[in-house]
Protein backbone atom coordinates (compact mmCIF):
# COMPACT_ATOMS: atom_id res chain seq x y z
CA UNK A 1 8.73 4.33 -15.50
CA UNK A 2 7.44 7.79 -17.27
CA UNK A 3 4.63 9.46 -16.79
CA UNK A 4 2.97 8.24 -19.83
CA UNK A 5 2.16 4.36 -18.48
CA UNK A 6 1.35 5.47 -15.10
CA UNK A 7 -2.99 5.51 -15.13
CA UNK A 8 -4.72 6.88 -11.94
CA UNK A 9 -6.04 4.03 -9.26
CA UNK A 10 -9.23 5.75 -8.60
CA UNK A 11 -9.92 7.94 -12.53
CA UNK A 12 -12.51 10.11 -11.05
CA UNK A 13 -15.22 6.91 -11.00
CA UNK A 14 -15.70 5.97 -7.49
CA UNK A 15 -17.81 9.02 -6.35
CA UNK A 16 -16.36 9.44 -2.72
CA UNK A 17 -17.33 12.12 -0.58
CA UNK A 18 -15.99 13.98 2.07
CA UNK A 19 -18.62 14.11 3.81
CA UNK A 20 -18.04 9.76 4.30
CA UNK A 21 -16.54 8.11 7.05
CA UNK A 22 -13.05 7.66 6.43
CA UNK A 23 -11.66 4.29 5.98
CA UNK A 24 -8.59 5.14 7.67
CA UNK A 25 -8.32 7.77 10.09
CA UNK A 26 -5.06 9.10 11.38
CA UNK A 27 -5.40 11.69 14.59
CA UNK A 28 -2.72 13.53 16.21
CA UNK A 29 -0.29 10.35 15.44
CA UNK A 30 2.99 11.28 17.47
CA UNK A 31 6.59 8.86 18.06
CA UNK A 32 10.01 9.72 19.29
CA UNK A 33 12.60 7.59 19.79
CA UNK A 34 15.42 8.11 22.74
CA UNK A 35 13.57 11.34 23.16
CA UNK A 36 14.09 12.63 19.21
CA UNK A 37 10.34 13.46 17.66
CA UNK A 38 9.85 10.88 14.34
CA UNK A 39 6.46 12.12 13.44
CA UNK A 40 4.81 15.05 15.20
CA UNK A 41 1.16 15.56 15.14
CA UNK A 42 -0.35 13.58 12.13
CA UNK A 43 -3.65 13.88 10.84
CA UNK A 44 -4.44 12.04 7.76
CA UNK A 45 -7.61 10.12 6.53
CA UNK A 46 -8.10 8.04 3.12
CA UNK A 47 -11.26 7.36 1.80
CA UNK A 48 -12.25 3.61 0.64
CA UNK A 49 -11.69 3.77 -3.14
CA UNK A 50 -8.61 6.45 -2.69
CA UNK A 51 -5.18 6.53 -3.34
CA UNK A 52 -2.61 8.49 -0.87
CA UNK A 53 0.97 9.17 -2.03
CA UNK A 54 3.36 9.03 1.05
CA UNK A 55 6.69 11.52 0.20
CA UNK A 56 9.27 12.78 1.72
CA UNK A 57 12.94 13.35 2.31
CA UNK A 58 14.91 9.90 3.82
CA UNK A 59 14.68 10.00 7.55
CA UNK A 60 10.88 12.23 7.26
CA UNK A 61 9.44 9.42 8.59
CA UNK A 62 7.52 7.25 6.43
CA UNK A 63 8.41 3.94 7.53
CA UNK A 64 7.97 5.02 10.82
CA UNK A 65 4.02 5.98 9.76
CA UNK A 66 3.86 2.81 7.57
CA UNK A 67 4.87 0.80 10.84
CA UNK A 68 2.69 2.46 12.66
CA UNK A 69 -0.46 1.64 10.57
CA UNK A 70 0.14 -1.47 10.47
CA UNK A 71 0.53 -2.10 13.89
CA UNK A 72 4.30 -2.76 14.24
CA UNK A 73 4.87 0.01 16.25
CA UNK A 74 2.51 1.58 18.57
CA UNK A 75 2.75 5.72 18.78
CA UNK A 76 3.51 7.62 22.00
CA UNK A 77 0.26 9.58 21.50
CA UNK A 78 -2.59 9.87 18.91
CA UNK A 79 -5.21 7.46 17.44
CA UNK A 80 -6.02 5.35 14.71
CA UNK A 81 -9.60 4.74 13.22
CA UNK A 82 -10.98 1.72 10.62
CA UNK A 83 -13.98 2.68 9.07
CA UNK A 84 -14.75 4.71 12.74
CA UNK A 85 -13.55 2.36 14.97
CA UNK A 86 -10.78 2.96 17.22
CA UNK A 87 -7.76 0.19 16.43
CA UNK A 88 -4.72 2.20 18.22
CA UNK A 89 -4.48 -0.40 20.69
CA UNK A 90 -4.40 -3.45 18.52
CA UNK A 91 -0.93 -5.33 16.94
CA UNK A 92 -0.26 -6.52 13.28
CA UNK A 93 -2.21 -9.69 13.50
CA UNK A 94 -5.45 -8.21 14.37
CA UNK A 95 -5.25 -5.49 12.09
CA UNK A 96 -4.34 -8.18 9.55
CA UNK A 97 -7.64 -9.85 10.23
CA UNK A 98 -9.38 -6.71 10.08
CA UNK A 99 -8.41 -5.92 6.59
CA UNK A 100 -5.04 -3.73 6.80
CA UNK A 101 -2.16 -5.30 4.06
CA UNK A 102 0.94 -4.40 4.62
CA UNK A 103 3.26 -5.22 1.63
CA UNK A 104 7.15 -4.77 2.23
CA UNK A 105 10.26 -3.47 -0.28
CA UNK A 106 11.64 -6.91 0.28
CA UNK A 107 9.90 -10.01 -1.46
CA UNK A 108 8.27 -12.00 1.50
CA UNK A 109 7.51 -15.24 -0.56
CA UNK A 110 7.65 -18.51 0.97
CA UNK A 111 10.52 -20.05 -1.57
CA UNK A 112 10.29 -23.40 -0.80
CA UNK A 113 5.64 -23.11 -1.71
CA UNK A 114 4.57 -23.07 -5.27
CA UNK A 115 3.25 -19.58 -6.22
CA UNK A 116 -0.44 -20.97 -6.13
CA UNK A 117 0.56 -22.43 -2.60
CA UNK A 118 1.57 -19.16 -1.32
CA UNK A 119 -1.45 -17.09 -2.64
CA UNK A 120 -3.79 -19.78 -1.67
CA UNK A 121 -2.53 -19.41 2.02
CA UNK A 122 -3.72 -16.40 2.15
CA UNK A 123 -7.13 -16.90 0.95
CA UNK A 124 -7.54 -19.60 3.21
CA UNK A 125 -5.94 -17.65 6.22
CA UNK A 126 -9.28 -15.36 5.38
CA UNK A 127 -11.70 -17.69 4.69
CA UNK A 128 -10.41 -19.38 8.05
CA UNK A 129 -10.12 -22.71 6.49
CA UNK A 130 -6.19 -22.96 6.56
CA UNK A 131 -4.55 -26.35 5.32
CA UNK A 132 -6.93 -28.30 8.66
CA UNK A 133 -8.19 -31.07 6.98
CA UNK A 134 -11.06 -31.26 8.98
CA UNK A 135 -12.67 -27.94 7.48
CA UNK A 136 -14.95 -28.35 4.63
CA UNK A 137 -13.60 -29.50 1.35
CA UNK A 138 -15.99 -27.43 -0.82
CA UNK A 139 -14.08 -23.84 1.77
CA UNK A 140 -10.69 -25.08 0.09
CA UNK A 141 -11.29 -25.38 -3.15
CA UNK A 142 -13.19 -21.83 -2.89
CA UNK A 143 -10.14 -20.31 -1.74
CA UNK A 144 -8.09 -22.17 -4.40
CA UNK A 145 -9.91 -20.96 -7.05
CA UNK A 146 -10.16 -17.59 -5.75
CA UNK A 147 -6.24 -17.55 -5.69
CA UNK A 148 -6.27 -19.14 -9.35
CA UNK A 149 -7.86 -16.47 -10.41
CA UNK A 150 -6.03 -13.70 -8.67
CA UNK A 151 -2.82 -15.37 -10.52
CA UNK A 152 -4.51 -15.25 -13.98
CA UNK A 153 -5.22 -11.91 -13.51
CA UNK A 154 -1.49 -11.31 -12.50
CA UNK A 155 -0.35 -13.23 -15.25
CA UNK A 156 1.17 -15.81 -13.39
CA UNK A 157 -1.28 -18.82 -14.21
CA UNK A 158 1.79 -20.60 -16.03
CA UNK A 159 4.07 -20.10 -12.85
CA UNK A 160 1.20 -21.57 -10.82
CA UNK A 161 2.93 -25.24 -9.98
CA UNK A 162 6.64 -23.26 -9.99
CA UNK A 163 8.45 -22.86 -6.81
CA UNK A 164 8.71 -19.28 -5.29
CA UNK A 165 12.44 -19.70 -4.99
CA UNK A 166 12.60 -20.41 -8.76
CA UNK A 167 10.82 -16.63 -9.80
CA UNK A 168 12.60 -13.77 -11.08
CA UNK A 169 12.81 -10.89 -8.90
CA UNK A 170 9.32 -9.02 -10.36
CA UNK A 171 7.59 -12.12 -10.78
CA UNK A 172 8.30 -12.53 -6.72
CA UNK A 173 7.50 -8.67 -6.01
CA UNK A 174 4.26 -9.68 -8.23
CA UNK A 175 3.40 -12.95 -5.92
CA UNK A 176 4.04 -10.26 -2.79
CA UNK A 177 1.04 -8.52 -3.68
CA UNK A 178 -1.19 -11.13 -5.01
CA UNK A 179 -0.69 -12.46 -1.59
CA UNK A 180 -1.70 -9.27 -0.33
CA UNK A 181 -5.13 -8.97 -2.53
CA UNK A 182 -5.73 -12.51 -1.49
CA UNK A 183 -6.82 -10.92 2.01
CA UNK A 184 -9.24 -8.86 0.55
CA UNK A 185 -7.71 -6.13 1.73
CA UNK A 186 -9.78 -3.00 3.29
CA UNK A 187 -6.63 -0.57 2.96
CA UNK A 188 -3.95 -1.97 1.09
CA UNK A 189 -0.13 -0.28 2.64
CA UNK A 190 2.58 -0.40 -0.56
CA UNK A 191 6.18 0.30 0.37
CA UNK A 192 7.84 0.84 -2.77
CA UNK A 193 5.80 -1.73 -4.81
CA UNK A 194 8.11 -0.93 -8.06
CA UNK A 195 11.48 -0.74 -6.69
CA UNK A 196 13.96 -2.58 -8.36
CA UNK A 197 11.58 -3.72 -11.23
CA UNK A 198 11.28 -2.80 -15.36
CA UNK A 199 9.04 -0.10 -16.06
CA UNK A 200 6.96 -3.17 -18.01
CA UNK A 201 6.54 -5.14 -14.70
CA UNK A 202 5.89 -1.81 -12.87
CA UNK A 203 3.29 -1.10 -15.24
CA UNK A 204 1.74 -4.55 -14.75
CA UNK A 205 2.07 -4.75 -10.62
CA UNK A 206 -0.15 -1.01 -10.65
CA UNK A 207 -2.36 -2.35 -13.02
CA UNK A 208 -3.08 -5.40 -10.61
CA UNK A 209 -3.97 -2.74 -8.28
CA UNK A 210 -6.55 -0.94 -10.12
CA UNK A 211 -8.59 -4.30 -10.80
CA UNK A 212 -9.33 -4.81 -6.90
CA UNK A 213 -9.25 -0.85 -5.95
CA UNK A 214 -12.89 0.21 -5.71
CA UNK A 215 -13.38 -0.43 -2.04
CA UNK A 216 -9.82 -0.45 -0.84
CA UNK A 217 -8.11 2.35 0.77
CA UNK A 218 -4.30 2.58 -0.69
CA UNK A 219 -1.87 4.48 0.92
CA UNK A 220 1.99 4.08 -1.17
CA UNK A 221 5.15 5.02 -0.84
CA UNK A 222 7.24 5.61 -3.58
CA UNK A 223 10.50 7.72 -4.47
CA UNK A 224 9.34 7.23 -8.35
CA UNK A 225 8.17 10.38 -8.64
CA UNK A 226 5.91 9.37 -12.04
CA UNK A 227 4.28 6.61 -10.05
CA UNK A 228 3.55 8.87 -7.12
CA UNK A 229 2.08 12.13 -9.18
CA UNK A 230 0.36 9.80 -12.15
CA UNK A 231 -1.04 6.97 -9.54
CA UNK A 232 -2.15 9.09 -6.65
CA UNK A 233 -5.39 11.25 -5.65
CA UNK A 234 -3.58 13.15 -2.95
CA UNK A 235 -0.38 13.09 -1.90
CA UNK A 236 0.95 13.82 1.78
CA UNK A 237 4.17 15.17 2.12
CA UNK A 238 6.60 14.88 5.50
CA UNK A 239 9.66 16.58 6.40
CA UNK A 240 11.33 15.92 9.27
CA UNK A 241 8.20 14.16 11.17
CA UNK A 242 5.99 16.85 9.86
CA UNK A 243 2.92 16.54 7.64
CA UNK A 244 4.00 20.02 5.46
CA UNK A 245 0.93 19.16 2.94
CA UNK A 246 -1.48 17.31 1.94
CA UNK A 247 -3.45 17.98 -1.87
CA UNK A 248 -3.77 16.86 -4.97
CA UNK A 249 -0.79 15.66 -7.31
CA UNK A 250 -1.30 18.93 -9.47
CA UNK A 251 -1.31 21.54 -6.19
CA UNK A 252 1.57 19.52 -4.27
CA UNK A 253 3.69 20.70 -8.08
CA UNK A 254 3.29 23.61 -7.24
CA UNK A 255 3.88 24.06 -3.32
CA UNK A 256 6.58 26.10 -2.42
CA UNK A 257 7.12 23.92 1.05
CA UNK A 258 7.23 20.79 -0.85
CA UNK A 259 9.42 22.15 -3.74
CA UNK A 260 11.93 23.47 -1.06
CA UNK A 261 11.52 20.57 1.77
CA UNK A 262 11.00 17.75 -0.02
CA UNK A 263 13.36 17.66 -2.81
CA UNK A 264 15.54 21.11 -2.27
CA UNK A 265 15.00 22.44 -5.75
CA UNK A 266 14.15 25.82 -7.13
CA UNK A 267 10.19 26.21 -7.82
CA UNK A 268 9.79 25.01 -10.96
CA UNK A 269 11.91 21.77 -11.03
CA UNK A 270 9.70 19.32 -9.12
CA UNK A 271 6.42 20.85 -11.54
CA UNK A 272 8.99 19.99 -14.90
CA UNK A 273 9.90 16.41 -13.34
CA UNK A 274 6.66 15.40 -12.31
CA UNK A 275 5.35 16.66 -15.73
């Protein structure tokens, strides 16, 4: 994807202060594993209506964050915070319920559900209705419709009645995070949304995005460097389970820590790539 078809999540509208309460709130976030430090004193907050851009070397320890936020794995010290409250404590199902999306680098689909069925699961799984047949008819065919519509505006009404299974790889990695705005997400975690796919379905998948961004917190991870510097308010930078920097897309070009940690290039290559 170049730089060019990449448009800013937030474009300056949303009017966020600092001054706010975070939606997410990272505070002195620590892990080690068999007594090696992973991530070492992270502090990091996203505002609702903000995009963060997770980078960093392999093995910095992003996935080991990502986990962490989402409630797969629990940190040795440090807290987490949802719109103020304290959630350290609580697992992936709860913070599911609470409004944290996780979406993963492989397709999660249910292959053997139409692609309404799947998306529709997940807008009854919010509106608590489920498949029970004793809940109200009118709740189901709320949450039907609200998944019809998140597939028209994914472009996927005409794949509606088609089996998962039968999708091509983007239209699966595009039914991944349909299912994810289904849950009406409150911050929205994208591991490498775009891997694998055309820079046309890229395009389209970050677009999706955008139409259901104005009160969701987005925090991605991405090795597309385009993506990351076009998409992205700030971007937070680790190396080696430390958070180096964290600034805007046009001050992380030019940090010397970044330029030399991150990617290992003289001082002016990362600025000319991410141009």
């Amino acid at each position: 994807m170049t730089a060019a078809t990449v448009v800013p999540f937030n474009d300056g509208a949303s009017g966020l202060t600092m001054a706010s309460t975070p939606r997410v709130q990272l505070a002195a976030i620590e892990k080690s594993f068999g007594g090696v430090p992973v991530l070492q004193h992270i502090d990091l907050e996203v505002q609702a209506g903000q995009t963060l851009g997770l980078i960093g070397p392999n093995g910095a320890g992003k996935t080991t964050l990502f986990n962490i936020m989402s409630g797969f794995l629990a940190a040795d010290r440090g807290s987490m915070r949802l719109d103020g409250r304290d959630i350290s404590r609580l697992g992936p199902e709860a913070r599911t319920h609470l409004g944290i999306v996780r979406t993963f680098q492989k397709s999660l689909v249910f292959p053997s559900m139409t692609v309404r069925g799947n998306v529709a699961m997940a807008a009854r799984a919010v509106a608590g209705t489920g498949y029970r047949w004793w809940q109200a008819a009118a709740a189901l065919r709320e949450s039907d419709a609200r998944a019809d519509a998140l597939l028209a505006q994914a472009g996927l009404s005409a794949r509606a009645d088609t089996l998962a299974a039968d999708l091509s790889y983007g239209e699966q990695r595009m039914v991944d995070l349909t299912i994810a705005l289904a849950q009406s997400p409150r911050v929205l975690l994208l591991d490498e949304p775009t891997a694998g796919l055309a820079e046309e379905e890229g395009a389209r998948l970050l677009a999706l995005v955008r139409q259901h961004h104005a009160e969701t917190a987005v925090v991605l991870v991405s090795h597309d460097i385009d993506i990351v510097f076009g998409s992205c308010d700030r971007i937070a930078v680790l190396d080696l389970g430390v958070l180096i920097a964290v600034d805007t897309p046009e001050a992380i070009r030019r940090d010397a820590r970044v330029l030399a940690a991150y990617l290992g290039m003289p001082a002016n290559t990362l600025a000319e790539v991410a141009a």
